[in-house]
N, C-alpha and C. Protein backbone atom coordinates (compact mmCIF):
# COMPACT_ATOMS: atom_id res chain seq x y z
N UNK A 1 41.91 20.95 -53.30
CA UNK A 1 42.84 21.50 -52.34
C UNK A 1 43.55 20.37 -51.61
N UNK A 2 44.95 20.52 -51.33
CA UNK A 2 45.80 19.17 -50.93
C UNK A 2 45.04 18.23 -51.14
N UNK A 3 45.06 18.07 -52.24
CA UNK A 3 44.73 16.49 -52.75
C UNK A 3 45.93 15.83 -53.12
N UNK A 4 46.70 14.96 -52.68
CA UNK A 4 47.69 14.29 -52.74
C UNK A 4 47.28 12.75 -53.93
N UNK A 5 47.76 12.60 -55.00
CA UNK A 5 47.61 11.89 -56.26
C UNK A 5 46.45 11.05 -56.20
N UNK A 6 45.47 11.98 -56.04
CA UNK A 6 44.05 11.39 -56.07
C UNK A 6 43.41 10.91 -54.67
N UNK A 7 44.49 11.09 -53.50
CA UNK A 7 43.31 10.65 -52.38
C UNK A 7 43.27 12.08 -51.24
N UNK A 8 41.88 12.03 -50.85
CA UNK A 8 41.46 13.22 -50.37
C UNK A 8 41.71 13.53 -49.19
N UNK A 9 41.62 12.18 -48.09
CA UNK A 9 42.10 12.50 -47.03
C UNK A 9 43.71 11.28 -46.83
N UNK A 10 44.19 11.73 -46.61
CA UNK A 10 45.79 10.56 -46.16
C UNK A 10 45.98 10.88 -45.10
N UNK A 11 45.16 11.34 -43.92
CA UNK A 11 45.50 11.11 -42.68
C UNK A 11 44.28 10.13 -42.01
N UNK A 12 44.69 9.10 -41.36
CA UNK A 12 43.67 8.32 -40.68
C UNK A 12 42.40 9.17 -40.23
N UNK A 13 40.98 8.55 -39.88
CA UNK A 13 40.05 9.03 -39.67
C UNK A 13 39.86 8.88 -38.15
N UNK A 14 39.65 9.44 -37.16
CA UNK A 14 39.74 7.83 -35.88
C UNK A 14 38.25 7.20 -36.03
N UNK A 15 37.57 6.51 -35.75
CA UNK A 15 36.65 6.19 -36.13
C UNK A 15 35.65 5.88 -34.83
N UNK A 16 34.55 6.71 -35.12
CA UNK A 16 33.66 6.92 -33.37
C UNK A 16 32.61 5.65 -33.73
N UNK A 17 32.47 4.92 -32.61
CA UNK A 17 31.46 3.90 -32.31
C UNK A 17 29.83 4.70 -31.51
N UNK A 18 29.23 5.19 -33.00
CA UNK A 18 27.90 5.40 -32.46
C UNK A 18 26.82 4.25 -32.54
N UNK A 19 26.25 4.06 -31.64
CA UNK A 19 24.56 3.63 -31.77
C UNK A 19 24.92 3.11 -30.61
N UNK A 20 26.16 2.28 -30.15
CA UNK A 20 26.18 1.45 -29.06
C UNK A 20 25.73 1.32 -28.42
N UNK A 21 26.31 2.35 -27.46
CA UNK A 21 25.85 3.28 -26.16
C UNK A 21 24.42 3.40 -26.30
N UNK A 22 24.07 3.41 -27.04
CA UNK A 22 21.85 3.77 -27.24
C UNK A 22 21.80 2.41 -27.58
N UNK A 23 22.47 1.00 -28.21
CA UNK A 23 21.69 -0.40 -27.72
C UNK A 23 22.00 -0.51 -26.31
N UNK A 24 22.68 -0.52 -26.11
CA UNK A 24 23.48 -1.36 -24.71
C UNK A 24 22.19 -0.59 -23.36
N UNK A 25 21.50 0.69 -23.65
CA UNK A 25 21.10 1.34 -22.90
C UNK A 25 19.79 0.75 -23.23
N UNK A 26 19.10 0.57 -24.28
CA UNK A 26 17.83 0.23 -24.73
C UNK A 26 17.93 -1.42 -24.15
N UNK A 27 18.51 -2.16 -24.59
CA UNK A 27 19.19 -3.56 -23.92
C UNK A 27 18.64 -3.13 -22.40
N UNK A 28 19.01 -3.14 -22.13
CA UNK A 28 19.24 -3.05 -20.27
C UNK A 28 17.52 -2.33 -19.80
N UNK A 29 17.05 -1.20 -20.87
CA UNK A 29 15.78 -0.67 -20.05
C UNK A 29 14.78 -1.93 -20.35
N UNK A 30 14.92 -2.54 -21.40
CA UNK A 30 14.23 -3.81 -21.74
C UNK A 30 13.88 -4.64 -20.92
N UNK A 31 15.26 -5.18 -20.74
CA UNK A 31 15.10 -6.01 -19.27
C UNK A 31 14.84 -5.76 -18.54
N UNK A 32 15.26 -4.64 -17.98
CA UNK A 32 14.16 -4.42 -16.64
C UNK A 32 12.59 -4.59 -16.88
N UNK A 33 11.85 -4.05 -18.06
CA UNK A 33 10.79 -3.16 -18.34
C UNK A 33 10.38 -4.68 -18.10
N UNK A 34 10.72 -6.02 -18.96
CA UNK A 34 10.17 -7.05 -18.90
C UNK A 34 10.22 -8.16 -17.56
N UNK A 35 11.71 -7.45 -17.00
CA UNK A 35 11.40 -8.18 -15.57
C UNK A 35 10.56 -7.33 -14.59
N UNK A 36 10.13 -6.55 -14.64
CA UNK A 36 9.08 -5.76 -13.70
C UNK A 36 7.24 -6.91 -14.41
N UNK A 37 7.42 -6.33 -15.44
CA UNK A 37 6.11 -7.26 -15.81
C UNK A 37 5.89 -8.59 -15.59
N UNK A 38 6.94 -9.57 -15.86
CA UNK A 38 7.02 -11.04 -14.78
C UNK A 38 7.14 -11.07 -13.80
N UNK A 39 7.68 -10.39 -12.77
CA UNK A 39 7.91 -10.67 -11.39
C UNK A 39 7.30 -9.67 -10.56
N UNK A 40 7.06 -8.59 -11.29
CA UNK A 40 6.54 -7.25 -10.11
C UNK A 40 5.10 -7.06 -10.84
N UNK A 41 4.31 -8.28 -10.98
CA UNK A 41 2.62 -8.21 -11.04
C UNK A 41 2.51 -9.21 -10.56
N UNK A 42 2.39 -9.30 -9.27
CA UNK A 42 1.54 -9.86 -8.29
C UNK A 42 0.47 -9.95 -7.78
N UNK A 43 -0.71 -11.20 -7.78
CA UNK A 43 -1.61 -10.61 -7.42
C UNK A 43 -1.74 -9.51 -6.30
N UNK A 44 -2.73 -8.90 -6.10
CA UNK A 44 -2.89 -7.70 -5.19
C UNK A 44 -3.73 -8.60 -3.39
N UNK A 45 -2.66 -8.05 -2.36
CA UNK A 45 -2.71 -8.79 -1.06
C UNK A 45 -3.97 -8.09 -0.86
N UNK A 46 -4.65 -9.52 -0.15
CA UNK A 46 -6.19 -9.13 0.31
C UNK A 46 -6.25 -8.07 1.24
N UNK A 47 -7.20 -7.02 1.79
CA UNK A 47 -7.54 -6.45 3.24
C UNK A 47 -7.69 -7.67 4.06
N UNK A 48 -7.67 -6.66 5.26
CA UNK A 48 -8.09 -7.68 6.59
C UNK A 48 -9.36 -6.87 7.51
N UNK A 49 -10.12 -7.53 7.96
CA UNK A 49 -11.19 -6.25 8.91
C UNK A 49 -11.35 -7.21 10.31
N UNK A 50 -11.11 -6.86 11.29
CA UNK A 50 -11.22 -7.13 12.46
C UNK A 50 -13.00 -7.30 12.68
N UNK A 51 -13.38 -8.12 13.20
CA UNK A 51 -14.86 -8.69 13.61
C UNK A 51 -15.41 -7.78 14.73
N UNK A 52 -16.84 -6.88 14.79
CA UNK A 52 -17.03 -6.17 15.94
C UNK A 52 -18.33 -7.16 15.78
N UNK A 53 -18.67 -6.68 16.96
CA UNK A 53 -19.93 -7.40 17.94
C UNK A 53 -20.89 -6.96 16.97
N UNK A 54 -22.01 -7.76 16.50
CA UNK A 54 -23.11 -7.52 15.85
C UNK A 54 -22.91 -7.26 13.86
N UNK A 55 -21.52 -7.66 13.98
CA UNK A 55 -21.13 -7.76 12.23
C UNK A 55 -21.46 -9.18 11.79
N UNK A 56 -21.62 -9.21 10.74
CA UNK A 56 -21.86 -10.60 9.53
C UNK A 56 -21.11 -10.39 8.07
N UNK A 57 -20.76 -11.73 7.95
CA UNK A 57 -20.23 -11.66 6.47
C UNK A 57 -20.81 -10.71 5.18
N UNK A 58 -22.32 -11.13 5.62
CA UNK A 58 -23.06 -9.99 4.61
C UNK A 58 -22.68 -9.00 5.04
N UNK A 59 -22.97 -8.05 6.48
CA UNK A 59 -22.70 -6.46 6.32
C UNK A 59 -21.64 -5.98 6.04
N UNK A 60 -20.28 -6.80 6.15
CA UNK A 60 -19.23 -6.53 6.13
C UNK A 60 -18.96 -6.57 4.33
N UNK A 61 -19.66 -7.89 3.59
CA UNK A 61 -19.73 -7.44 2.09
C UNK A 61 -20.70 -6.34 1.81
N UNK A 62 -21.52 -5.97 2.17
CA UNK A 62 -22.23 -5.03 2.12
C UNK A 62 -21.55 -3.25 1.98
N UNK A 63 -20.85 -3.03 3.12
CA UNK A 63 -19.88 -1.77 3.54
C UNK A 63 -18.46 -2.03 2.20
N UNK A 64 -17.74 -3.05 2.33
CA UNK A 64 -16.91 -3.04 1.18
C UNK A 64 -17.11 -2.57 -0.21
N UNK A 65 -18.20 -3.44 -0.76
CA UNK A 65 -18.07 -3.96 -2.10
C UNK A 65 -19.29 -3.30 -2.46
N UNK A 66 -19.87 -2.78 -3.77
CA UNK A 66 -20.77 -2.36 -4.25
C UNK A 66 -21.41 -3.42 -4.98
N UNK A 67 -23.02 -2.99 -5.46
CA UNK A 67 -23.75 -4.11 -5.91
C UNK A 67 -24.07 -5.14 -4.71
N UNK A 68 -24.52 -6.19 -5.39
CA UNK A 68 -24.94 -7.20 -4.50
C UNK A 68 -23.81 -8.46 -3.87
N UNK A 69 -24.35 -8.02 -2.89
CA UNK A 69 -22.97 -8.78 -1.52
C UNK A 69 -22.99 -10.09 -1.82
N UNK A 70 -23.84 -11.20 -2.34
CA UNK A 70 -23.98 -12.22 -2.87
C UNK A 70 -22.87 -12.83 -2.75
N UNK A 71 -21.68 -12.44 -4.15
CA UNK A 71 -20.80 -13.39 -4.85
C UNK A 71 -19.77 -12.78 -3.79
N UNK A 72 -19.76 -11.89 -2.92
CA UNK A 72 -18.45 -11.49 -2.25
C UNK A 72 -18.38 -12.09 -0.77
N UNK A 73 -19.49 -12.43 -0.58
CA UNK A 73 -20.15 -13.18 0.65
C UNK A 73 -19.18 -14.16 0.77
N UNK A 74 -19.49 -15.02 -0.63
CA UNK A 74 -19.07 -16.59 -0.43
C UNK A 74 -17.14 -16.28 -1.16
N UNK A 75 -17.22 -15.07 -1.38
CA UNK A 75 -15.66 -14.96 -1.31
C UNK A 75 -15.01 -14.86 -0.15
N UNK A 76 -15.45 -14.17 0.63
CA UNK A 76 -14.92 -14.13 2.26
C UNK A 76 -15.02 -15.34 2.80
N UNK A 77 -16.24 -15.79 2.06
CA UNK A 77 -16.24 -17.43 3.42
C UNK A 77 -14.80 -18.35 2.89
N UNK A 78 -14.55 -18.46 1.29
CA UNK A 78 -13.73 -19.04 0.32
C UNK A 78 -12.22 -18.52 1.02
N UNK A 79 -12.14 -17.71 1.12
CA UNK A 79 -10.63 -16.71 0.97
C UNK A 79 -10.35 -17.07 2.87
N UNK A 80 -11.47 -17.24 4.20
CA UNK A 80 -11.17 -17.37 4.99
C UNK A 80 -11.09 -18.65 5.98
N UNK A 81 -11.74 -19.67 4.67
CA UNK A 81 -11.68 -21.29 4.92
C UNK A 81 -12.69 -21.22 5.74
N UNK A 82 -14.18 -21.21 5.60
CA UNK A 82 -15.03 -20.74 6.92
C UNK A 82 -15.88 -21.54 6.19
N UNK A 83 -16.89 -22.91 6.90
CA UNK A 83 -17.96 -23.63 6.55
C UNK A 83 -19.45 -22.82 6.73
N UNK A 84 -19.14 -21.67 7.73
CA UNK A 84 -20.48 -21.54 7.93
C UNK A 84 -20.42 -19.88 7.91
N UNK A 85 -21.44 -18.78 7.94
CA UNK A 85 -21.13 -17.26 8.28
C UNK A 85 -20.84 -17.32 9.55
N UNK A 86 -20.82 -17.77 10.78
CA UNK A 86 -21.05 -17.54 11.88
C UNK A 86 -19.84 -16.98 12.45
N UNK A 87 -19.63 -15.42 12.80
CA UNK A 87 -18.16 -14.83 12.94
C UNK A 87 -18.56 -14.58 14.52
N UNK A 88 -17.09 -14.34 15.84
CA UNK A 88 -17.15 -13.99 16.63
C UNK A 88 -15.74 -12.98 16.61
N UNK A 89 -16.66 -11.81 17.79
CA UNK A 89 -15.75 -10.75 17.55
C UNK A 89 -14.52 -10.93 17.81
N UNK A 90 -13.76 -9.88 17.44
CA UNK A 90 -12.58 -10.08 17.55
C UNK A 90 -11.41 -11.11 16.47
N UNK A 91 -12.63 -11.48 15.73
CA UNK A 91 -11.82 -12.58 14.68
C UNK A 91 -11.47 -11.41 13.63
N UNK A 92 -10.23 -12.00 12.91
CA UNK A 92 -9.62 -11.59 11.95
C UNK A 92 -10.00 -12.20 9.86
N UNK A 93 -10.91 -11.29 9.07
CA UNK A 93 -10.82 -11.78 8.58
C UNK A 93 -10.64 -11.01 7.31
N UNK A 94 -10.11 -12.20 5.98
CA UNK A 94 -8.93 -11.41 4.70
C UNK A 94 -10.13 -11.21 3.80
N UNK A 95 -10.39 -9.79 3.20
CA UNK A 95 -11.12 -9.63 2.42
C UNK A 95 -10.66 -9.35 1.12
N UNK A 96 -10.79 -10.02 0.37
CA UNK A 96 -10.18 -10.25 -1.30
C UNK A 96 -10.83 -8.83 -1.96
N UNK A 97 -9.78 -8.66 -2.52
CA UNK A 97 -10.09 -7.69 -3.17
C UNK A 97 -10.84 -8.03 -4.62
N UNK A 98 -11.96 -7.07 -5.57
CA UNK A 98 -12.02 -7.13 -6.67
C UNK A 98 -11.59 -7.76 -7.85
């Protein structure tokens, strides 16, 4: 049917640009996806617990952390620059998380 001396179509085609639009979009979620994973994993900011009268490094690892207060002990002393347990109230100190 209107076939004109052997060619089928003789009117231009216009010609649609698919996939683009789905790289250019995949492109872009990429980057983000990979700049969230370099820049938005940060370690995780320590707690803080205010010092009451009759607290110690141990009870205070003790109430936090499960298991034995031991290794979290000498993380609080580590994490709060402290030579010795000896806390007075009212001190401020950063408890590292897990």
């Amino acid at each position: 049917m209107f076939v004109q001396d052997g060619i089928q179509n003789s009117y231009p085609r216009p010609r649609r640009r698919r996939g683009w639009g789905r790289v250019l979009v995949l492109a872009a979620v990429l980057v983000v996806a990979t700049g969230r994973l370099a820049y938005g994993s940060a370690p995780a900011k320590p707690d803080s617990v205010v010092v009451t009268p009759g607290d110690t490094v141990w009870s205070i690892a003790a109430a936090r952390y499960r298991g034995d207060p031991r290794p979290h002990v000498e993380a609080i002393l580590e994490a709060n620059h402290l030579t010795s347990p000896m806390l007075t109230p009212g001190q401020a100190l950063l408890i590292p998380r897990e």
